[in-house]
C-alpha atoms as a PDB file:
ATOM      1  CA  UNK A   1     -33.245  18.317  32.135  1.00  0.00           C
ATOM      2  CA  UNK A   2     -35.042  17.867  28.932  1.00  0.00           C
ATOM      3  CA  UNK A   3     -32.462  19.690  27.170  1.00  0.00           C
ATOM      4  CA  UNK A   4     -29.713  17.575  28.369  1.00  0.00           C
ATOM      5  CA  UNK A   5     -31.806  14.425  27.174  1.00  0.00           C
ATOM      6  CA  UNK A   6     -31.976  15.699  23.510  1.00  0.00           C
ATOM      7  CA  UNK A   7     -28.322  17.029  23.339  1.00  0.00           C
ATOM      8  CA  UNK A   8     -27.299  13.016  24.826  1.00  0.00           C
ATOM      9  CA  UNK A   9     -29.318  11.742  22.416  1.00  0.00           C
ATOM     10  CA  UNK A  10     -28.164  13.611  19.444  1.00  0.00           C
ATOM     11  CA  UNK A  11     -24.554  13.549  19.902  1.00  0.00           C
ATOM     12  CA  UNK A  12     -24.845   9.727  20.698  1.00  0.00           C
ATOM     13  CA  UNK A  13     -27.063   9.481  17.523  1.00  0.00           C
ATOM     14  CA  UNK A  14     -24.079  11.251  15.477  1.00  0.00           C
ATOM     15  CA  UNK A  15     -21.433   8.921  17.145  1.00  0.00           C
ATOM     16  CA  UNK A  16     -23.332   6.332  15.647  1.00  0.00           C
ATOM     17  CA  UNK A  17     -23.554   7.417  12.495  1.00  0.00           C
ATOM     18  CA  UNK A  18     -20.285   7.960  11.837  1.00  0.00           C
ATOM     19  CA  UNK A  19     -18.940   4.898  13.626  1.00  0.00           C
ATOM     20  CA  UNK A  20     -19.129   3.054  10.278  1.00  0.00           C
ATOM     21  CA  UNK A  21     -17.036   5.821   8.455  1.00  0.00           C
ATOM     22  CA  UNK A  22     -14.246   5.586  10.971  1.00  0.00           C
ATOM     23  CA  UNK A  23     -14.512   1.284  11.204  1.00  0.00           C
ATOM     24  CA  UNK A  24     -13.977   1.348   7.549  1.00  0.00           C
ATOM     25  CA  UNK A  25     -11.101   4.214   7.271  1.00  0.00           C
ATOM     26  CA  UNK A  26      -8.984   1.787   9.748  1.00  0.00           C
ATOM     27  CA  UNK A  27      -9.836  -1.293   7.801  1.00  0.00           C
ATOM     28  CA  UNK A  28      -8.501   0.627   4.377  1.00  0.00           C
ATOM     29  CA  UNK A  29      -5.606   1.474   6.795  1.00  0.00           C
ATOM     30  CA  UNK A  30      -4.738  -2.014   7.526  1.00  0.00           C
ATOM     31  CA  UNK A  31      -3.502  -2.958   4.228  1.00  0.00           C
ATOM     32  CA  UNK A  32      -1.663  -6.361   4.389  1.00  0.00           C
ATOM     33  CA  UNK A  33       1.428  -5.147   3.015  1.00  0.00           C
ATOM     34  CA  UNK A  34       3.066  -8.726   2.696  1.00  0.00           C
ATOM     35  CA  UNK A  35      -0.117 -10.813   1.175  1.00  0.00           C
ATOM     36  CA  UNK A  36       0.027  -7.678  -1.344  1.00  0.00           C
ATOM     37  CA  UNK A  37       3.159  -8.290  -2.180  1.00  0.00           C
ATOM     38  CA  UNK A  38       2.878 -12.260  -2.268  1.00  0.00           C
ATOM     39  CA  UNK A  39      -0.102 -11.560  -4.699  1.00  0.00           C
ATOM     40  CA  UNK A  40       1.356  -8.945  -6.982  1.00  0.00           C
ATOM     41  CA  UNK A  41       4.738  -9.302  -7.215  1.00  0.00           C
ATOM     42  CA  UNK A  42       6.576 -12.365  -5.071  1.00  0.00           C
ATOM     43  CA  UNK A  43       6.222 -14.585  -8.429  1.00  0.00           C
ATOM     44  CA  UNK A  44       8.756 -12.066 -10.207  1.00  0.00           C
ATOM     45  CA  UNK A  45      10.418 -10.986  -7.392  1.00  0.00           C
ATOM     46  CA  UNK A  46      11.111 -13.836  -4.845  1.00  0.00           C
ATOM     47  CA  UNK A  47      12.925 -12.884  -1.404  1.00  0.00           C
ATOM     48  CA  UNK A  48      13.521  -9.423  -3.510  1.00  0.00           C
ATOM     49  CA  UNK A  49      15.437 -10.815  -6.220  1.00  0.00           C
ATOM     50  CA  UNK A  50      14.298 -10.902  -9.960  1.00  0.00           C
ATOM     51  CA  UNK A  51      13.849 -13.792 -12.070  1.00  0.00           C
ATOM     52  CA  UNK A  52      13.583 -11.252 -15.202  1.00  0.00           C
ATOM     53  CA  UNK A  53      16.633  -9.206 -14.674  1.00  0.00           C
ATOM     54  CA  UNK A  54      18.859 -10.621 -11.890  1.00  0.00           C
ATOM     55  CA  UNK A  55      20.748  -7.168 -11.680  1.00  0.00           C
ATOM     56  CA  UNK A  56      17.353  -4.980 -10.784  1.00  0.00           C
ATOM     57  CA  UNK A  57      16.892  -6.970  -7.023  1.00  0.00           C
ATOM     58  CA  UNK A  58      14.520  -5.130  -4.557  1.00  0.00           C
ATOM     59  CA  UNK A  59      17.492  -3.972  -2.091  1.00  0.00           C
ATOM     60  CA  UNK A  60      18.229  -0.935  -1.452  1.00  0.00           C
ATOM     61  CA  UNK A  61      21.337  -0.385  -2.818  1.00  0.00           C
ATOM     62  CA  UNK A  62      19.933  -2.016  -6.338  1.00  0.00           C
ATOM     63  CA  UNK A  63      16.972   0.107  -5.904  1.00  0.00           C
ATOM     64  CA  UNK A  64      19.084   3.759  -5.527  1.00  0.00           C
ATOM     65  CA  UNK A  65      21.660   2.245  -8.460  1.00  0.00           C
ATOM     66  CA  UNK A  66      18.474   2.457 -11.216  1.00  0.00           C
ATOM     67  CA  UNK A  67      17.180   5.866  -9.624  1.00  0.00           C
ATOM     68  CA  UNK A  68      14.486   4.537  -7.223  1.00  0.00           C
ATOM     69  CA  UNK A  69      14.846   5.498  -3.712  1.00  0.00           C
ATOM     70  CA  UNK A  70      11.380   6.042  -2.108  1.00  0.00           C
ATOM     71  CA  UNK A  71       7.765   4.707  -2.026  1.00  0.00           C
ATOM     72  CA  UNK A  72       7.148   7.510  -4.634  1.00  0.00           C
ATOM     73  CA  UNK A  73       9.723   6.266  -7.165  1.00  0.00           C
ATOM     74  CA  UNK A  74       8.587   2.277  -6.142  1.00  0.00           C
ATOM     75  CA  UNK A  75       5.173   3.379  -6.899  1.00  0.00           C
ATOM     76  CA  UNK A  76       5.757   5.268 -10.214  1.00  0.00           C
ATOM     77  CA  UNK A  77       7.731   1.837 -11.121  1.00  0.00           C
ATOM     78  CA  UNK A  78       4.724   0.060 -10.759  1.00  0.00           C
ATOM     79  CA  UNK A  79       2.705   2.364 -13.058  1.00  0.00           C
ATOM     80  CA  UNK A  80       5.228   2.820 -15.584  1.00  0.00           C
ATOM     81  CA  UNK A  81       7.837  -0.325 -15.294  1.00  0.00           C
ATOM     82  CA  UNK A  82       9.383  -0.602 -18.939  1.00  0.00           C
ATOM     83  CA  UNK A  83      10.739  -3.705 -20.646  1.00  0.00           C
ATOM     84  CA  UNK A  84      10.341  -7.101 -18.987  1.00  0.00           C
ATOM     85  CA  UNK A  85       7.580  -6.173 -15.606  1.00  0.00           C
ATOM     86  CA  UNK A  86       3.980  -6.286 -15.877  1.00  0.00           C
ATOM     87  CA  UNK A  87       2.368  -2.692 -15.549  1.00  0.00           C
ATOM     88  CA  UNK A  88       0.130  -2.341 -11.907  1.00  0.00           C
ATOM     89  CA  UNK A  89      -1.813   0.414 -12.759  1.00  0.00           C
ATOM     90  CA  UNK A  90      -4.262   1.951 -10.360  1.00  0.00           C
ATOM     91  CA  UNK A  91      -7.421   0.013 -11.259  1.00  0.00           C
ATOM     92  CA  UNK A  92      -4.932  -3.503 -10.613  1.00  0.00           C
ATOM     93  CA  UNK A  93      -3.295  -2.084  -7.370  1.00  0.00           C
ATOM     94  CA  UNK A  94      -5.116   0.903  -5.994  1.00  0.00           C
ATOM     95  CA  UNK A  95      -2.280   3.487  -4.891  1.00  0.00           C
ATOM     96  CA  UNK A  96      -3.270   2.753  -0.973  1.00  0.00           C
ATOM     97  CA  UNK A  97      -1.901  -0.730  -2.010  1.00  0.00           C
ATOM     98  CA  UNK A  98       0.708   0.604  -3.949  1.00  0.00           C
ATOM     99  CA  UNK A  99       2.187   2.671  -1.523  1.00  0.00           C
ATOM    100  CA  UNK A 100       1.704  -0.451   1.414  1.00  0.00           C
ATOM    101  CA  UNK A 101       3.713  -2.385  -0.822  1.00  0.00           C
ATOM    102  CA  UNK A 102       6.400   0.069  -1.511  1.00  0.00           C
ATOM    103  CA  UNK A 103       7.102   0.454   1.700  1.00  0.00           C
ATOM    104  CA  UNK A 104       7.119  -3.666   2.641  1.00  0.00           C
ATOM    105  CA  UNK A 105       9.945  -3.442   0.293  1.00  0.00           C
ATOM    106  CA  UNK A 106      11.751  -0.636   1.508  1.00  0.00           C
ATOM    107  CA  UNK A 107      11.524  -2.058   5.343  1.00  0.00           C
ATOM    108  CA  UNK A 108      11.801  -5.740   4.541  1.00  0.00           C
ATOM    109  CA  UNK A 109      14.546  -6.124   1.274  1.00  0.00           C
ATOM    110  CA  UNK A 110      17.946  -4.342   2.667  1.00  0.00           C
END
């Protein structure tokens, strides 16, 4: 019986030790794709257009016409943008961001 006491107790001790790990690996999980988007990038690129360059829109079909046509290429866009979009590096939008973002705008600008 006394062994069965100490085995409870030590894999109920573990479960609570690691029940902050796993509460904060879903709260990094729950990125808020949209607010990310509202703060990084809506003020270019309202309801997916541009303001900058009117022909580089966040559809899909404007997307795959300049070569980008998954979160990868959205992402690497971010990081390395060229003339005329402010440059998100990692430190400004961690790539968990990054990567919520890119695909808000693949889901949400068709």
């Amino acid at each position: 019986m006394k062994k069965l006491v100490i085995v409870s107790v030590s894999v109920l001790s573990l479960a609570v030790m690691a029940a902050p790990g796993i509460c904060a690996a879903k709260k990094a999980e729950k990125t808020d794709a949209k607010a990310k988007f509202d703060q990084h990038c809506v003020a270019c690129h309202p309801k997916g257009g541009n303001i900058i360059r009117p022909d580089k829109t966040l559809s899909k079909k404007s997307l795959a016409g300049h070569g980008i046509k998954s979160e990868k290429d959205i992402v690497a866009k971010m990081r390395n943008p060229g003339a005329g979009m402010t440059k998100f590096d990692a430190k400004a939008v961690p790539d968990a961001e990054a990567t919520a973002i890119a695909k808000y705008i693949l889901t949400t600008f068709k």
